[in-house]
N, C-alpha and C. Protein backbone atom coordinates (compact mmCIF):
# COMPACT_ATOMS: atom_id res chain seq x y z
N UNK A 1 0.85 -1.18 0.00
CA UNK A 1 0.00 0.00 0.00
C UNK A 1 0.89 1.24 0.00
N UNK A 2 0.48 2.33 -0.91
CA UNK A 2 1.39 3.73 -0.81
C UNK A 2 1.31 4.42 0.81
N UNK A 3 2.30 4.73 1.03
CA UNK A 3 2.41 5.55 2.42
C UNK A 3 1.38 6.78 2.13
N UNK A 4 1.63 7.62 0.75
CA UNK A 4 0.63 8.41 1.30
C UNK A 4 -0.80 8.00 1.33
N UNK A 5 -1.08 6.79 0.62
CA UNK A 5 -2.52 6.25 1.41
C UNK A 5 -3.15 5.76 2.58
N UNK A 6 -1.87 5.31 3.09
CA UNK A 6 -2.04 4.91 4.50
C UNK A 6 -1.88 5.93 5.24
N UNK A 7 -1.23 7.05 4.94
CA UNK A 7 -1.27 8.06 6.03
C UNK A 7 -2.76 8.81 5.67
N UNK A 8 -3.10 9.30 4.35
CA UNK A 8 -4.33 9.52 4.71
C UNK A 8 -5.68 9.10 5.69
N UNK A 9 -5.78 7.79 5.08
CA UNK A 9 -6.28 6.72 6.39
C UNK A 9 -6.44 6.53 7.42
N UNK A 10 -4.99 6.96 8.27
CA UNK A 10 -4.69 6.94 9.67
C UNK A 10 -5.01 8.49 10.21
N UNK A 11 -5.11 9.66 9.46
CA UNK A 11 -5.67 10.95 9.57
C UNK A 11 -6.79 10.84 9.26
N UNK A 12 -7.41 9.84 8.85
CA UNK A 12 -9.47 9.78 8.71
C UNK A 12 -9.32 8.94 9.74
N UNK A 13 -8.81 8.53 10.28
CA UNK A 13 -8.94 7.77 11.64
C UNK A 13 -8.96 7.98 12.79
N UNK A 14 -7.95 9.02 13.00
CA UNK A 14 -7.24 10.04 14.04
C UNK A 14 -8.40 11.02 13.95
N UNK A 15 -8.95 11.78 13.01
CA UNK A 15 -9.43 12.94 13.12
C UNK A 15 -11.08 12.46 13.65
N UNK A 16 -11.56 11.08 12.82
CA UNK A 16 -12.67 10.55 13.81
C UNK A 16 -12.72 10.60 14.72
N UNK A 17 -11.55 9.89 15.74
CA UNK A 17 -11.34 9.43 17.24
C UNK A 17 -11.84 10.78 18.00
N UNK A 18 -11.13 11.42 17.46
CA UNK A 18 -10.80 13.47 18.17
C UNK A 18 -12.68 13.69 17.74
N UNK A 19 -13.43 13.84 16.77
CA UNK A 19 -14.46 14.12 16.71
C UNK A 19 -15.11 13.13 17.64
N UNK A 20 -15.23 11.71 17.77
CA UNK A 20 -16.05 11.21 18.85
C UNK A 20 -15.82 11.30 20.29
N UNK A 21 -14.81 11.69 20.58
CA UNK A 21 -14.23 12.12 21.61
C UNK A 21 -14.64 13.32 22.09
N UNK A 22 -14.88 14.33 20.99
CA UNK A 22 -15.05 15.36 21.31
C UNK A 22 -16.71 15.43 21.40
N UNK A 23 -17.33 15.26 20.82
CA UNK A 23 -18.91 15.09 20.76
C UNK A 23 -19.06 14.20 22.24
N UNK A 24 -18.57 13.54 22.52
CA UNK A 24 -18.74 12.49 23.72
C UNK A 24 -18.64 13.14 25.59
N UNK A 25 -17.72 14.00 24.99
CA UNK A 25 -17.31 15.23 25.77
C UNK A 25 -18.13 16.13 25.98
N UNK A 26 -18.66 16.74 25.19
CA UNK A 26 -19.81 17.77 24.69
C UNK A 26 -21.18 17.64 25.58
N UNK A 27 -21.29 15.97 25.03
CA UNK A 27 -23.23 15.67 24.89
C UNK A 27 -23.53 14.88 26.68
N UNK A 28 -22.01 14.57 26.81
CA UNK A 28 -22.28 13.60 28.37
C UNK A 28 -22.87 14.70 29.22
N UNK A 29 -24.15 13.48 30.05
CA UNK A 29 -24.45 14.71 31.11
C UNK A 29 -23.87 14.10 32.60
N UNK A 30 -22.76 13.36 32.77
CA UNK A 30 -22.03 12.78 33.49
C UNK A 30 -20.68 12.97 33.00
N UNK A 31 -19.93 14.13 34.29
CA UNK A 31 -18.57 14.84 33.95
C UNK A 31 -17.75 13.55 33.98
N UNK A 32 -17.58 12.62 34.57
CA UNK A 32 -16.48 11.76 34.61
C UNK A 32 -16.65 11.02 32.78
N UNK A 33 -17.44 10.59 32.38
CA UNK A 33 -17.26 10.09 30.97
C UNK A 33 -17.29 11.51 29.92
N UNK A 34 -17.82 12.63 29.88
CA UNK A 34 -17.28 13.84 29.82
C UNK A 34 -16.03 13.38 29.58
N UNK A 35 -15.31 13.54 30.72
CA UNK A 35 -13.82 13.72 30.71
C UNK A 35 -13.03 12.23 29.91
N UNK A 36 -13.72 11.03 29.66
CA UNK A 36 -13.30 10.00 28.89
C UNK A 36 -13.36 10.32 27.91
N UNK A 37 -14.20 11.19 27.21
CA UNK A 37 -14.24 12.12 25.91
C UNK A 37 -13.20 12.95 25.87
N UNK A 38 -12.73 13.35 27.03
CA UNK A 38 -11.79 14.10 26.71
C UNK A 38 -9.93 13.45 25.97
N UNK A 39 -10.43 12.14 27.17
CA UNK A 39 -8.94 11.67 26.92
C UNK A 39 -9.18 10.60 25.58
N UNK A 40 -9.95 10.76 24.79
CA UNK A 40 -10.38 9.99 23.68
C UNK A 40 -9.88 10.94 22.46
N UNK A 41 -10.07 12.12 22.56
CA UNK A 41 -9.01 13.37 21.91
C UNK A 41 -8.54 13.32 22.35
N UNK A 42 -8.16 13.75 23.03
CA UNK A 42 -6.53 13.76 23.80
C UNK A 42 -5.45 12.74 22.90
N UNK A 43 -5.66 10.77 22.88
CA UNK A 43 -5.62 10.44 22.45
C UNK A 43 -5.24 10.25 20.48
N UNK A 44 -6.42 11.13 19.99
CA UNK A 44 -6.64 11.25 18.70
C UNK A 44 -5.82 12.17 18.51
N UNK A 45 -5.04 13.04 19.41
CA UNK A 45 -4.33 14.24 18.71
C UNK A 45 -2.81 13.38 18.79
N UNK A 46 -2.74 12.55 20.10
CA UNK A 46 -1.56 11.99 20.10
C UNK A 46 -0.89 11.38 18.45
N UNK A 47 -2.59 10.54 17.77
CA UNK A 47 -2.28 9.61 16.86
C UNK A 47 -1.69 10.61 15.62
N UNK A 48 -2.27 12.25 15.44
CA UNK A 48 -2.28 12.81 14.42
C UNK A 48 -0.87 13.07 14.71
N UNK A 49 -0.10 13.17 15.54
CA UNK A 49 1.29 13.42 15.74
C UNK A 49 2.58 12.41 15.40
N UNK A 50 1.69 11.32 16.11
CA UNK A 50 2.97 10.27 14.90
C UNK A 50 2.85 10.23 13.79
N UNK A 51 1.53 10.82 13.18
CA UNK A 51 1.43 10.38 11.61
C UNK A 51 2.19 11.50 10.90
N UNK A 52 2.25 12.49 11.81
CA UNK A 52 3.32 13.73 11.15
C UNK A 52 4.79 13.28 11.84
N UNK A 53 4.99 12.34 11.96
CA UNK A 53 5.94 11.54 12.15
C UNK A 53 6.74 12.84 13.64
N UNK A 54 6.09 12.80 14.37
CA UNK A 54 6.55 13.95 15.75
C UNK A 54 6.59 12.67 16.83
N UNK A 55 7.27 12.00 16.92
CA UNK A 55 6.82 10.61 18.39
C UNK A 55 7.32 11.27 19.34
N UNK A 56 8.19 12.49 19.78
CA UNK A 56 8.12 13.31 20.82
C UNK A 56 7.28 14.01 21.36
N UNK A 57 6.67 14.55 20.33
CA UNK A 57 5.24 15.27 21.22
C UNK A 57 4.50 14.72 21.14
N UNK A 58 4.43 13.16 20.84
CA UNK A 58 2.93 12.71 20.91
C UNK A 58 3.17 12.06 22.32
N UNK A 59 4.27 11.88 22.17
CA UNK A 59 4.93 10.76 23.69
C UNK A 59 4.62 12.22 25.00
N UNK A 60 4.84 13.48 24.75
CA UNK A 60 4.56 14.50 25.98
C UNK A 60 3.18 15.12 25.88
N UNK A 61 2.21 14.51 24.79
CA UNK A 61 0.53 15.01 24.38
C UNK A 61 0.31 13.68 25.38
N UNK A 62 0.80 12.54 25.53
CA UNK A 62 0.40 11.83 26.79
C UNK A 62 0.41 11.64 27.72
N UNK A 63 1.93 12.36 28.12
CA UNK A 63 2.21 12.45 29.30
C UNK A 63 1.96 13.64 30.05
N UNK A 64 2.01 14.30 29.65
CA UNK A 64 1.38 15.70 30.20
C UNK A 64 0.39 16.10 30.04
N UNK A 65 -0.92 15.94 29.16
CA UNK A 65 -2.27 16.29 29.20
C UNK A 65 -2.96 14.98 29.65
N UNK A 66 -2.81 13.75 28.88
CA UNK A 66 -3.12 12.72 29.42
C UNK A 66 -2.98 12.33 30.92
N UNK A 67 -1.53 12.23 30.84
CA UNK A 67 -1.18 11.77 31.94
C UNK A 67 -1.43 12.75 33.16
N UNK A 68 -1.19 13.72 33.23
CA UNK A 68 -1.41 14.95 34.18
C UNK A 68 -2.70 15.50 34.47
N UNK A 69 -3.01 16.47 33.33
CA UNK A 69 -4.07 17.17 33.22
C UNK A 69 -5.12 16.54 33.15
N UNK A 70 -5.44 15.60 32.60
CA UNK A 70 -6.76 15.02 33.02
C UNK A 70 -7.13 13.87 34.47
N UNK A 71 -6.09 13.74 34.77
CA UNK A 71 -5.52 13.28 36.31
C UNK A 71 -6.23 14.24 37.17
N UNK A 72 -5.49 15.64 36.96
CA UNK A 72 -5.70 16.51 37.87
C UNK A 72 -7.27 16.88 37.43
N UNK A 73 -7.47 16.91 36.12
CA UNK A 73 -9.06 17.00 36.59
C UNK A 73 -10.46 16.12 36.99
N UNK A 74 -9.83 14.61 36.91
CA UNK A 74 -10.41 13.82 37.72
C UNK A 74 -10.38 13.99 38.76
N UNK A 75 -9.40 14.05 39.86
CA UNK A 75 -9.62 14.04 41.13
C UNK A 75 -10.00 15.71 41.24
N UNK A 76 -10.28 16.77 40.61
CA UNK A 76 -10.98 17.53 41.00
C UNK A 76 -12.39 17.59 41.14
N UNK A 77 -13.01 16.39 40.00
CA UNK A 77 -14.19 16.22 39.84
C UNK A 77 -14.98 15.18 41.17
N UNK A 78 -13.95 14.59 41.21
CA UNK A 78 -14.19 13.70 42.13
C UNK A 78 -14.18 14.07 43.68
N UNK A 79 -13.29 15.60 44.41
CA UNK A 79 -12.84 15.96 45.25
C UNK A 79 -14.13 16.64 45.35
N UNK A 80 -14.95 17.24 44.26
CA UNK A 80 -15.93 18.47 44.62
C UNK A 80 -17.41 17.85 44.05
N UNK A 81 -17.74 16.76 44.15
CA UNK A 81 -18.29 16.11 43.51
C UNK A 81 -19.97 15.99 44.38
N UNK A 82 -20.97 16.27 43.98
CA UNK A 82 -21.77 16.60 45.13
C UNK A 82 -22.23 15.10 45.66
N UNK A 83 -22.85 15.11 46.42
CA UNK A 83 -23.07 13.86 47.48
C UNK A 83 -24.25 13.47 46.48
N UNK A 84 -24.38 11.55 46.80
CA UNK A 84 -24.99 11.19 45.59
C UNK A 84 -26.42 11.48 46.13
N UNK A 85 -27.62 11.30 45.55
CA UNK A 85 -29.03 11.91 45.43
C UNK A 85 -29.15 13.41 45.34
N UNK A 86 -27.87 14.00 45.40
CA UNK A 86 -28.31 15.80 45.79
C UNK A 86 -28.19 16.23 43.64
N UNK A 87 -27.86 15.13 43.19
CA UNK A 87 -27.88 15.48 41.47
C UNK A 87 -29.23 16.00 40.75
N UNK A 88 -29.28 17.53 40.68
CA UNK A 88 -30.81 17.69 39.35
C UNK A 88 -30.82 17.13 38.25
N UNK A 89 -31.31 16.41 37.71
CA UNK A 89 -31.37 16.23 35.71
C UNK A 89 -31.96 17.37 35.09
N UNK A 90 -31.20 17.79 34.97
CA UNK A 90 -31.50 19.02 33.84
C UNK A 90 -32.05 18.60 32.70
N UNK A 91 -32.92 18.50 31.74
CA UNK A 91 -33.14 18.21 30.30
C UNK A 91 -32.83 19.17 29.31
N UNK A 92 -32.63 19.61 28.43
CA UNK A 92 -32.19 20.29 27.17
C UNK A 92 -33.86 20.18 26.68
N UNK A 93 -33.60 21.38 26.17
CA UNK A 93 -35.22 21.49 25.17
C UNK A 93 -34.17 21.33 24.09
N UNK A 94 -35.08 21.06 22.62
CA UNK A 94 -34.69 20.58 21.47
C UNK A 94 -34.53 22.34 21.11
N UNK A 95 -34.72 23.34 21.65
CA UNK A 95 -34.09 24.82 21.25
C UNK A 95 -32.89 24.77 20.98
N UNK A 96 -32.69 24.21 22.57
CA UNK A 96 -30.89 24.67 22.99
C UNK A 96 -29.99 23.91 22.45
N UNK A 97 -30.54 22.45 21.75
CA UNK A 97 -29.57 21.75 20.97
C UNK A 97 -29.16 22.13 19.86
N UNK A 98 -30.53 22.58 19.55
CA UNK A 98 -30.65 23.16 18.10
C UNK A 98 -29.30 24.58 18.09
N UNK A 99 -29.68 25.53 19.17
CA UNK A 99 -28.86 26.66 18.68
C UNK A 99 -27.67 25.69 19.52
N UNK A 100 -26.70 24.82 20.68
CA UNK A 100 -25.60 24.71 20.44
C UNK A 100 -25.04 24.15 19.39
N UNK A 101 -25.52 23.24 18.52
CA UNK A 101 -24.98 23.03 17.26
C UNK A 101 -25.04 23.98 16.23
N UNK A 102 -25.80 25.02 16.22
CA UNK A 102 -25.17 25.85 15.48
C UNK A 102 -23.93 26.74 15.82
N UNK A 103 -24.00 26.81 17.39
CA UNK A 103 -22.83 27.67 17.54
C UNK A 103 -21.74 26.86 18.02
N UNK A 104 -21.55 25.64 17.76
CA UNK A 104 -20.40 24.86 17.32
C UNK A 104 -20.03 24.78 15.85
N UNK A 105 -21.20 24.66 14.61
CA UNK A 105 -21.14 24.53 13.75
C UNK A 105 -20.51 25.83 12.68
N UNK A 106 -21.02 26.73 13.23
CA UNK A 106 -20.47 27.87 12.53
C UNK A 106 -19.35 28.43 12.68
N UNK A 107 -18.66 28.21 13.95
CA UNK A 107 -16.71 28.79 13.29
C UNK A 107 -16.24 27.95 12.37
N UNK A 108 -16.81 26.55 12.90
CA UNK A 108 -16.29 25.24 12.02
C UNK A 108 -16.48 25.67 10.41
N UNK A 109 -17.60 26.73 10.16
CA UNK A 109 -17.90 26.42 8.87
C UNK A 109 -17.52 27.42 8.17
N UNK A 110 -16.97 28.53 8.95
CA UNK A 110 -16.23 30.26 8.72
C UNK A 110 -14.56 29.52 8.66
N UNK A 111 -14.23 28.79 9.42
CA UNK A 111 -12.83 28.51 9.26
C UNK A 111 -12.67 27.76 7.71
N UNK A 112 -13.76 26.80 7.92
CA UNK A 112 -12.87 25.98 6.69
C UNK A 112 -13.23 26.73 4.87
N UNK A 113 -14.69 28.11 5.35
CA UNK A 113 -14.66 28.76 3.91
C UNK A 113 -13.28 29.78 3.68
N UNK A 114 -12.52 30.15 4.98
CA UNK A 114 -11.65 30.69 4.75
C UNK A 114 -10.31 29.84 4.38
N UNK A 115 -10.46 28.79 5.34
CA UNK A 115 -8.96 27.56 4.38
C UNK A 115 -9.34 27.82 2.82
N UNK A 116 -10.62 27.82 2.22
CA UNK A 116 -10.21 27.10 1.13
C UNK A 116 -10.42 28.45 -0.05
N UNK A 117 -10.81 29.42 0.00
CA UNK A 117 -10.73 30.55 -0.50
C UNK A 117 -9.58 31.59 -0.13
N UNK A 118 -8.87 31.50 0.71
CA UNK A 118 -7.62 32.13 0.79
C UNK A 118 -6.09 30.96 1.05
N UNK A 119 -5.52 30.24 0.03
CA UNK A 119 -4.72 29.81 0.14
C UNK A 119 -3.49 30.01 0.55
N UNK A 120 -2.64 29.10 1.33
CA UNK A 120 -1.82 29.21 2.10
C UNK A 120 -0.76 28.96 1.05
N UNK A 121 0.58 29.96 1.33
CA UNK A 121 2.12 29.92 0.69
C UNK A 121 2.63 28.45 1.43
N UNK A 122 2.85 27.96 0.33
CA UNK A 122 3.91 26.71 1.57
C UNK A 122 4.96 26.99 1.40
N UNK A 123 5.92 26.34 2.20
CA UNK A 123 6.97 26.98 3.05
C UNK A 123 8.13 25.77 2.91
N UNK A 124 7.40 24.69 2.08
CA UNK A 124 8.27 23.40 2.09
C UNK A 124 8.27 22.69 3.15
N UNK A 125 9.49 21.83 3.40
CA UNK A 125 10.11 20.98 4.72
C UNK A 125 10.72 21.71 5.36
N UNK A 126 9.97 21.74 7.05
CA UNK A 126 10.61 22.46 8.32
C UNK A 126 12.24 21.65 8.44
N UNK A 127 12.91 22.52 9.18
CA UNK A 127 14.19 21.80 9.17
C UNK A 127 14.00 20.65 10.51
N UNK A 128 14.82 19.59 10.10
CA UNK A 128 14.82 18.94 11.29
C UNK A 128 15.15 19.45 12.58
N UNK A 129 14.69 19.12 13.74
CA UNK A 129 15.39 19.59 14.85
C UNK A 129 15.56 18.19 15.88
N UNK A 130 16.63 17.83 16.80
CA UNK A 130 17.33 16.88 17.24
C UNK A 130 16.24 17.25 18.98
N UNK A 131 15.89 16.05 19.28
CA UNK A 131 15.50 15.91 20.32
C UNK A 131 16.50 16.92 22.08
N UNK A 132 17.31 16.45 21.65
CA UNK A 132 18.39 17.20 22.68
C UNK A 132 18.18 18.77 22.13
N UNK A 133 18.26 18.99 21.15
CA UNK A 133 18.35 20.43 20.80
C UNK A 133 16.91 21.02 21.45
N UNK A 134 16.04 20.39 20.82
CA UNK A 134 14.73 20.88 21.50
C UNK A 134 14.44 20.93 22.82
N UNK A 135 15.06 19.93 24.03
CA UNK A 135 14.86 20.05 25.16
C UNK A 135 15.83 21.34 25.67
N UNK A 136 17.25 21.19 25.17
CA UNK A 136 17.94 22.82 25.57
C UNK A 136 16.76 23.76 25.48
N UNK A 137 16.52 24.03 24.13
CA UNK A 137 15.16 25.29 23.94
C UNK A 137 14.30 25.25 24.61
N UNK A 138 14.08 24.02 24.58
CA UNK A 138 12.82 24.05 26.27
C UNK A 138 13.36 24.79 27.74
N UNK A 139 14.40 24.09 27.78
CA UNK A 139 14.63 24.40 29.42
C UNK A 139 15.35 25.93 29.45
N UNK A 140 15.78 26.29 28.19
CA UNK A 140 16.56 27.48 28.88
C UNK A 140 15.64 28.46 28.32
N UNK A 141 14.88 28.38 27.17
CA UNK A 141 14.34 29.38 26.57
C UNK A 141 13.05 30.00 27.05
N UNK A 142 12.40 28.90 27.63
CA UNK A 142 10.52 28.87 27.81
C UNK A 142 10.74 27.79 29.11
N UNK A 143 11.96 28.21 29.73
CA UNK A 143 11.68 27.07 31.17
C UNK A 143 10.76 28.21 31.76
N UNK A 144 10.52 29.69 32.00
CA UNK A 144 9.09 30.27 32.68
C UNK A 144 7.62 30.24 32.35
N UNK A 145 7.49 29.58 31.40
CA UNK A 145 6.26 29.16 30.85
C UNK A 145 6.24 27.42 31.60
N UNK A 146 7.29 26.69 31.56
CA UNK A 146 7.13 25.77 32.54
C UNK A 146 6.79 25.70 33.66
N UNK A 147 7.29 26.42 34.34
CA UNK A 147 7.04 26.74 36.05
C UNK A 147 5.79 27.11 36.02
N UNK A 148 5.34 27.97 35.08
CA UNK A 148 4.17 28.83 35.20
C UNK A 148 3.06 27.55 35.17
N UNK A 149 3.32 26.57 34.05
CA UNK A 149 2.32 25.91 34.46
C UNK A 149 2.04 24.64 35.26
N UNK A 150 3.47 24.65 35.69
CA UNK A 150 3.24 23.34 37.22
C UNK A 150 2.77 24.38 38.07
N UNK A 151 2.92 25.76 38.31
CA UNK A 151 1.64 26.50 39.55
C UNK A 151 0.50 26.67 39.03
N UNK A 152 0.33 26.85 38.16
CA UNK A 152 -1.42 26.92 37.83
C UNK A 152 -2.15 25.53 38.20
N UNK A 153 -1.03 24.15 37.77
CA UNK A 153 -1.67 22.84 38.03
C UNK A 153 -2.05 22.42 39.36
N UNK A 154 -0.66 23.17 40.44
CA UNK A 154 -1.00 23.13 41.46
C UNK A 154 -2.20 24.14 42.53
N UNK A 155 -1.81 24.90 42.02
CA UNK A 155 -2.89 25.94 42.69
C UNK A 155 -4.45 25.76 42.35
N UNK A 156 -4.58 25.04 40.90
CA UNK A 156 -5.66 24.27 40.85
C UNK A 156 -6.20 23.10 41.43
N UNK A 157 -5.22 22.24 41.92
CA UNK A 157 -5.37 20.88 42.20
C UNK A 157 -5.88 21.86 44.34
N UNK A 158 -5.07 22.93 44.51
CA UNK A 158 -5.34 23.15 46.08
C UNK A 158 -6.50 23.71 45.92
N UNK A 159 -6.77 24.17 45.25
CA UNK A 159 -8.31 24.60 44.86
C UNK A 159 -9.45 23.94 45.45
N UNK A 160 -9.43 22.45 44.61
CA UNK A 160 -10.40 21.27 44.39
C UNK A 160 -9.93 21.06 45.68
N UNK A 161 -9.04 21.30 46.32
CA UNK A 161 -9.06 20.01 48.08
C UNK A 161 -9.74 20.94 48.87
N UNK A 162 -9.37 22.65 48.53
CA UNK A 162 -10.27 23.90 49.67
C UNK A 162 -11.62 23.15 49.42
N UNK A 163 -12.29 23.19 48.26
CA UNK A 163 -13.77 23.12 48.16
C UNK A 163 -14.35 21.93 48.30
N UNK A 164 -13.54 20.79 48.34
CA UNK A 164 -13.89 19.55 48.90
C UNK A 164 -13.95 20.00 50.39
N UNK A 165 -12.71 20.58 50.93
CA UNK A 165 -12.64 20.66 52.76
C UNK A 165 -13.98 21.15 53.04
N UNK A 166 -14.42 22.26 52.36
CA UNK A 166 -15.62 23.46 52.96
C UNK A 166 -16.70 22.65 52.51
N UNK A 167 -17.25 21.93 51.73
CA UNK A 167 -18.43 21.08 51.34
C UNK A 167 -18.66 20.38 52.76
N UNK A 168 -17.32 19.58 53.03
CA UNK A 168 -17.45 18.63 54.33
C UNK A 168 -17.83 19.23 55.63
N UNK A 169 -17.21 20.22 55.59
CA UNK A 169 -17.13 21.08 56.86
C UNK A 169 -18.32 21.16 57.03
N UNK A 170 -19.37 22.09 56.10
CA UNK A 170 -20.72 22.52 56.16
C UNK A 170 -21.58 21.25 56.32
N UNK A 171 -21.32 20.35 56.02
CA UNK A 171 -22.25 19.13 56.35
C UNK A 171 -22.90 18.61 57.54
């Protein structure tokens, strides 16, 4: 089989996963499978990354959003999570479905009339860059964008334990 057929393939594959994932995410009215939607993209973006042949960032799209970030927002969900019978079911009128799919549907449909009526200059093949080289640039260049976001992760994660503590407290 031609590679570029199989890579097409594996990008109608990848870009499914990320759409059911993402719809799955969307439509759940239960945050914990919600959030299985999430790591179902999560996932699908990993796959679109090896297929652009990147196995470094697909290997840190797992370990760090996967592995982390949706970690940390499980046990937030779970930390602030209301006591079971105190849940309303909300229902959706067929309005509100109606207008959120349109207002999902329409950047979707403004972006891609602009992909294809204003064409993009290509630029060719990016130059390679060496794994070691890229981690130097990481750590010395944008190591404050690092820090910055192990405190946001944390100050989020102390967040979810305050509002778990004060739920209990008041009980």
């Amino acid at each position: 089989m031609d590679t570029l057929i199989f890579a097409k393939m594996l990008f109608a594959l990848y870009a499914v996963v990320i759409l059911l994932g993402g719809f799955m995410a969307v439509l759940a009215r239960d945050l914990v499978r919600a959030m299985v939607g999430l790591v179902l993209t999560m996932f699908g973006v990993a796959g679109l990354y090896l297929v652009m042949n990147a196995p470094f960032i697909a290997l840190m799209q797992l370990l760090i959003y996967i592995g982390a970030v949706v970690v940390l927002i499980f046990f937030a969900i779970m930390l602030t999570r209301a006591p079971a019978g105190a849940e309303e079911r909300q229902s959706r009128s067929a309005r509100q479905t109606v207008l959120a799919l349109l207002g999902g549907i329409a950047p979707a449909v403004m972006l891609a009339l602009i992909c294809i009526k204003v064409p993009q200059v290509s630029i060719g093949s990016p130059a390679e860059v060496g794994i070691q080289q890229l981690g130097r640039g990481l750590m010395q260049d944008y190591i404050l964008a690092f820090e910055l976001i192990s405190v946001v992760l944390l100050v989020a994660m102390a967040g979810a334990v305050v509002l778990a503590w004060e739920r209990r407290k008041a009980r």
